[in-house]
Protein backbone atom coordinates (compact mmCIF):
# COMPACT_ATOMS: atom_id res chain seq x y z
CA UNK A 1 -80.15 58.84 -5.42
CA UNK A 2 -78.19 62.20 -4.65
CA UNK A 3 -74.58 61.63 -4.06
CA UNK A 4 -73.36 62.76 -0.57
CA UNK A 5 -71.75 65.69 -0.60
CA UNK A 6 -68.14 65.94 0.75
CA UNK A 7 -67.72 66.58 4.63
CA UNK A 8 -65.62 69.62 4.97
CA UNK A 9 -62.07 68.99 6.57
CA UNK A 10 -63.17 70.56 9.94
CA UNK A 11 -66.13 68.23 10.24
CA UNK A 12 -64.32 65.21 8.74
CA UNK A 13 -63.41 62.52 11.92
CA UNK A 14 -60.87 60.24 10.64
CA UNK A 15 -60.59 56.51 12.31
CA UNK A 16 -58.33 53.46 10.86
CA UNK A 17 -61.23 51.00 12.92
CA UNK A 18 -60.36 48.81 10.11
CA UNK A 19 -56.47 48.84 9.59
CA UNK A 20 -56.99 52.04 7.12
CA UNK A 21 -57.51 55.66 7.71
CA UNK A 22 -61.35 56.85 6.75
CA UNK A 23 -63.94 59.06 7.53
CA UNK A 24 -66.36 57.49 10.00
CA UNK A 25 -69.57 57.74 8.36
CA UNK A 26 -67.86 55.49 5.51
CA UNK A 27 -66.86 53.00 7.98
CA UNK A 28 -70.30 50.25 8.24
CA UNK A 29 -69.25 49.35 12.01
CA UNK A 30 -70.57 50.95 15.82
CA UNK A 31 -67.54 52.98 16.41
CA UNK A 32 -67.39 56.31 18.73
CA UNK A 33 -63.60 58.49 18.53
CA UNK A 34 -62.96 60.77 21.40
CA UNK A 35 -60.72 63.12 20.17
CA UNK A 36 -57.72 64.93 22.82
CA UNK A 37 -59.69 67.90 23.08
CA UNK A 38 -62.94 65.59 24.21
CA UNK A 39 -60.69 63.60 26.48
CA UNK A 40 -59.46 67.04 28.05
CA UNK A 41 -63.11 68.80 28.15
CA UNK A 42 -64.00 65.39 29.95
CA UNK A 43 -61.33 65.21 32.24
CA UNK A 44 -60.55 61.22 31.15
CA UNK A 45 -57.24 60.33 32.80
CA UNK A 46 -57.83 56.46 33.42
CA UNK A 47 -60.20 53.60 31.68
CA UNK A 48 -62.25 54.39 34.75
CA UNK A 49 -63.12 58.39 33.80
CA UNK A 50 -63.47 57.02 30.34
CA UNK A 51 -65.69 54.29 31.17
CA UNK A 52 -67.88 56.70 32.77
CA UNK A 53 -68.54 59.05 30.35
CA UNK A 54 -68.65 57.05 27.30
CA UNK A 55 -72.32 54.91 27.45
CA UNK A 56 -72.03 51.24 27.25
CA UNK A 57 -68.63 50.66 28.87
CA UNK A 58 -68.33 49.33 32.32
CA UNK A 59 -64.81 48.74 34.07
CA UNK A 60 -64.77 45.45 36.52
CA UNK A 61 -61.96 45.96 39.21
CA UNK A 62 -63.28 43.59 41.73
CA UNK A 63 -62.85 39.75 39.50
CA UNK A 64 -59.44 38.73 40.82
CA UNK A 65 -60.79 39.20 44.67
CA UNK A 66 -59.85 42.92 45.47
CA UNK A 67 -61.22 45.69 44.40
CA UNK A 68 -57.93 48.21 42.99
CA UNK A 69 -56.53 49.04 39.92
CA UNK A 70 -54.40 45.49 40.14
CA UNK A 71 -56.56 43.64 37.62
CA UNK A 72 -59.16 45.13 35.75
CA UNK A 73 -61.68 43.79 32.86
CA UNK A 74 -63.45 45.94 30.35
CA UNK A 75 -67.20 45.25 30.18
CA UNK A 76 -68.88 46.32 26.63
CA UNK A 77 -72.44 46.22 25.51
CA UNK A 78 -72.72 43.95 28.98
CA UNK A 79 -70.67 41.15 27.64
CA UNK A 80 -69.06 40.40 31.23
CA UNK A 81 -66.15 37.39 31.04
CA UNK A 82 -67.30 34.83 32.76
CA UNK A 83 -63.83 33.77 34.25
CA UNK A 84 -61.43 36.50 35.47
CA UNK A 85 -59.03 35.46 32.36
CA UNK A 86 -61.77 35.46 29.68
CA UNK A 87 -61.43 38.51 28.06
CA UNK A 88 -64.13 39.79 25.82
CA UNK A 89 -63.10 43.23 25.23
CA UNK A 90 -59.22 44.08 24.14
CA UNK A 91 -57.34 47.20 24.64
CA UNK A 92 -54.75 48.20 21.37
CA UNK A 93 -52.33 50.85 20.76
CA UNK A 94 -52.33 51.99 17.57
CA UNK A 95 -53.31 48.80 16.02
CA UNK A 96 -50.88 46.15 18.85
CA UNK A 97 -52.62 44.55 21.05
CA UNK A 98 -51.49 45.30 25.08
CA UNK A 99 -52.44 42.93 27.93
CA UNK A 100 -54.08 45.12 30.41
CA UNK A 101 -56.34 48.25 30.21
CA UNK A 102 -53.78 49.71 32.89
CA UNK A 103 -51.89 51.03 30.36
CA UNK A 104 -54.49 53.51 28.94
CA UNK A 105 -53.03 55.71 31.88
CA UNK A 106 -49.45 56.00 29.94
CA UNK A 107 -50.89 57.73 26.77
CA UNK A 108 -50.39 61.23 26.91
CA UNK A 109 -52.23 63.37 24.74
CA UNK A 110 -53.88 60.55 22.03
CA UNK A 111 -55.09 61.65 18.79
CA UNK A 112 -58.37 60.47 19.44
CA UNK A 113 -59.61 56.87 21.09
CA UNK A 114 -61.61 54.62 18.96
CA UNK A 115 -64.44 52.43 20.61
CA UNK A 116 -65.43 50.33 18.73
CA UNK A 117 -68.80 47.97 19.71
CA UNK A 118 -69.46 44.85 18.35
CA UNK A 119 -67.78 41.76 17.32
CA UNK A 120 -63.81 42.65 16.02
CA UNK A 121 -62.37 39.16 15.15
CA UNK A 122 -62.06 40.44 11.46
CA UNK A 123 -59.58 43.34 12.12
CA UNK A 124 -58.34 42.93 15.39
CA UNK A 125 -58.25 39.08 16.25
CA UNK A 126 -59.38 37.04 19.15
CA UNK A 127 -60.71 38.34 22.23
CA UNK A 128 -62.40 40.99 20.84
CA UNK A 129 -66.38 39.85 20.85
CA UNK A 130 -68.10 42.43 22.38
CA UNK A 131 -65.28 44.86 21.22
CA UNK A 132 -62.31 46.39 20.97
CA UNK A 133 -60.61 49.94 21.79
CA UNK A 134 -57.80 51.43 19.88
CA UNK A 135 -55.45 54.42 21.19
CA UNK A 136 -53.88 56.57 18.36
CA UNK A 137 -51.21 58.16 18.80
CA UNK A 138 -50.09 61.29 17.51
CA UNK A 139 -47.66 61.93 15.09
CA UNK A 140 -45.53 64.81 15.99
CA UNK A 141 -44.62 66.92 12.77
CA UNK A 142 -41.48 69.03 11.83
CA UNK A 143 -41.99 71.80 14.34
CA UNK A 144 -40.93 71.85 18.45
CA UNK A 145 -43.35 71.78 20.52
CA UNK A 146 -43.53 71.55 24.37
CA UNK A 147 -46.05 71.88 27.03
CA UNK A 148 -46.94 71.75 31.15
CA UNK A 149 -49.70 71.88 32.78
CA UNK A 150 -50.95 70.97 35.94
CA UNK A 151 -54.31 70.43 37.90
CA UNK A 152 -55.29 70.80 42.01
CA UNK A 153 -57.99 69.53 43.28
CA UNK A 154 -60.31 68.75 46.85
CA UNK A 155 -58.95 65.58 48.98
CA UNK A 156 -55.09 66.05 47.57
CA UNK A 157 -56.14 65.32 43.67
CA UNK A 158 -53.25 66.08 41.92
CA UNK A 159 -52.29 65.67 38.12
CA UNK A 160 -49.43 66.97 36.16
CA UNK A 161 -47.95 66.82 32.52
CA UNK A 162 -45.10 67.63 30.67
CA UNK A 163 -43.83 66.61 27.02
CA UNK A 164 -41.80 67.38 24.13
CA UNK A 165 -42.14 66.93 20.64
CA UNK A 166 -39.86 67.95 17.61
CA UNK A 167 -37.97 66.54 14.42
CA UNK A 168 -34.06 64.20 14.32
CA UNK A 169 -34.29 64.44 11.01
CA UNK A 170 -36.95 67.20 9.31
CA UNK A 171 -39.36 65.46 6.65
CA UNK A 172 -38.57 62.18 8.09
CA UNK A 173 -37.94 61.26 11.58
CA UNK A 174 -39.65 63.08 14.80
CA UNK A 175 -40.04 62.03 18.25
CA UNK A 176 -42.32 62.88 21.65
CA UNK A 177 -41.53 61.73 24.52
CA UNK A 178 -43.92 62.58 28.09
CA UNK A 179 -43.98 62.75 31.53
CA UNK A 180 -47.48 62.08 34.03
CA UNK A 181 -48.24 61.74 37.77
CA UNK A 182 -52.01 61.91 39.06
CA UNK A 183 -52.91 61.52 42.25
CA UNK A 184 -56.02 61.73 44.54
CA UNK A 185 -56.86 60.38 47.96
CA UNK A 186 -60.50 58.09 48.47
CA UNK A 187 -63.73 59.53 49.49
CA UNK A 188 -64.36 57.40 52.40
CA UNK A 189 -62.54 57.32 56.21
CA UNK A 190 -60.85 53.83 57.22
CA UNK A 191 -62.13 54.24 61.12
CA UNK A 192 -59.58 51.98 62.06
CA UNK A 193 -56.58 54.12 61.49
CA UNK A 194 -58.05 57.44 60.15
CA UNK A 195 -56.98 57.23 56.31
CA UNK A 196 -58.87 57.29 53.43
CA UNK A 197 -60.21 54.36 51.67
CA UNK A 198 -59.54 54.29 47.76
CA UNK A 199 -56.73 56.36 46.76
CA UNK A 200 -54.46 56.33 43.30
CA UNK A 201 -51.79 57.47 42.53
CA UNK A 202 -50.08 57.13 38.75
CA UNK A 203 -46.52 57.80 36.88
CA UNK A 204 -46.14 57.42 33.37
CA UNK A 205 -43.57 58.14 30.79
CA UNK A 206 -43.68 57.57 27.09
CA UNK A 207 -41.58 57.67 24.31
CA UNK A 208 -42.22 57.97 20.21
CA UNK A 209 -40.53 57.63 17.72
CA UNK A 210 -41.53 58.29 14.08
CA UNK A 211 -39.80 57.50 10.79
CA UNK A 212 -41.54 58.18 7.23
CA UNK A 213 -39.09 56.94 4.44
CA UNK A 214 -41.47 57.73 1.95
CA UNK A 215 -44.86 59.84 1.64
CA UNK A 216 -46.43 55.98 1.70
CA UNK A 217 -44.67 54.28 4.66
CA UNK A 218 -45.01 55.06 8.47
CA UNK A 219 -43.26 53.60 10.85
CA UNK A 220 -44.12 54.14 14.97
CA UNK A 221 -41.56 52.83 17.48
CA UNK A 222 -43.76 53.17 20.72
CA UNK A 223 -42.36 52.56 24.65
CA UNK A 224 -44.56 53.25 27.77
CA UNK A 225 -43.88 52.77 31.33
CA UNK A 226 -46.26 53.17 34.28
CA UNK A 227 -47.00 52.56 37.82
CA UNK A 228 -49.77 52.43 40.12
CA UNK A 229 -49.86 53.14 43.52
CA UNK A 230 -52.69 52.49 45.47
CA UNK A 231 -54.09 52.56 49.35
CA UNK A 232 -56.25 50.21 50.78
């Protein structure tokens, strides 16, 4: 059998699926990592615009009785809970479980997103049986870096960004911390009063911290806060 030769670093996709950095086509589960740049080309700003262009993912907003952004499920493979607290599909960031897919919205500018299909209980724990999906975030390095951008759109669709990234201490301790609002009115005219049906609106702010005491260790203090906002 010919050994495989070596993927070269630009085609190289790196996903810690099981608790460990490796390249994907070493790792023997279903697993499909959007990098930033995908999420960007996509336009993904919410588990709904990911759910819709990533096959096999379905988001249920309607199993708690109304149909916004209050309560949502994540449907993989067609594994759908049967109760609206059954969960069958769990949402991490980087590797920590969180309790709702709601706060996908607060990551600004992942690494990549890891889907993974299948069965999880091994590396991720319970709740996990049709899958699990893991946010990375990145590590900001020993330069400063900021950024803003901002997006207009038909029927008011708004979405803005802003961050900041840079070293406390060089070689050892950096931080990021962000700033997001996205907006965007329904598609549909409420003919009781005149006003759209279905809109969103979204802040988020996040803050990281990184410490690496040695070229071994990594340590990621993470804190997110979010609302959402929306109509009838």
């Amino acid at each position: 059998e010919e050994p495989r030769l070596p993927a070269s670093p630009l085609d190289a996709i790196v996903v810690t699926s099981r608790k460990r950095e490796e390249d994907i086509l070493d790792v023997p589960l279903t697993v499909k990592a959007i990098t930033a740049e995908g999420l960007s080309v996509r336009g993904v700003t919410s588990m709904q615009s990911l759910a819709s262009s990533t096959p096999g993912i379905n988001i249920n907003d309607s199993s708690s009785g109304h149909a916004d952004r209050g309560f949502q499920q994540v449907v993989l493979r067609g594994f759908t809970p049967v109760t609206t607290l059954a969960t069958t599909t769990s949402l991490f960031i980087d590797g920590v479980a969180v309790s709702s897919p709601s706060a996908f919205t607060a990551i600004s500018s992942p690494e990549r997103i890891e889907i993974l299909k299948g069965p999880q209980s091994a590396y991720f724990g319970r709740n996990t049986f049709a899958g699990a999906i893991n946010i990375v975030n990145r590590v900001p390095g020993d330069e400063w870096h900021g950024s803003v951008s901002a997006m207009m759109g038909t029927r008011e669709n708004f979405k803005g960004h802003a961050d900041v990234e840079g070293p406390l201490v060089p070689g050892y301790v950096s931080f990021r911390t962000s700033v997001d609002y996205f907006r965007k009115n329904g598609s549909w005219i409420n003919s009781a009063d005149g006003r759209t049906l279905g809109d969103q609106s979204t802040f988020s702010a996040t803050g990281l911290l990184v410490i690496k005491p040695t070229d071994r260790i990594t340590i990621k203090g993470f804190i997110m806060g979010s609302r959402d906002r929306d109509g009838a």
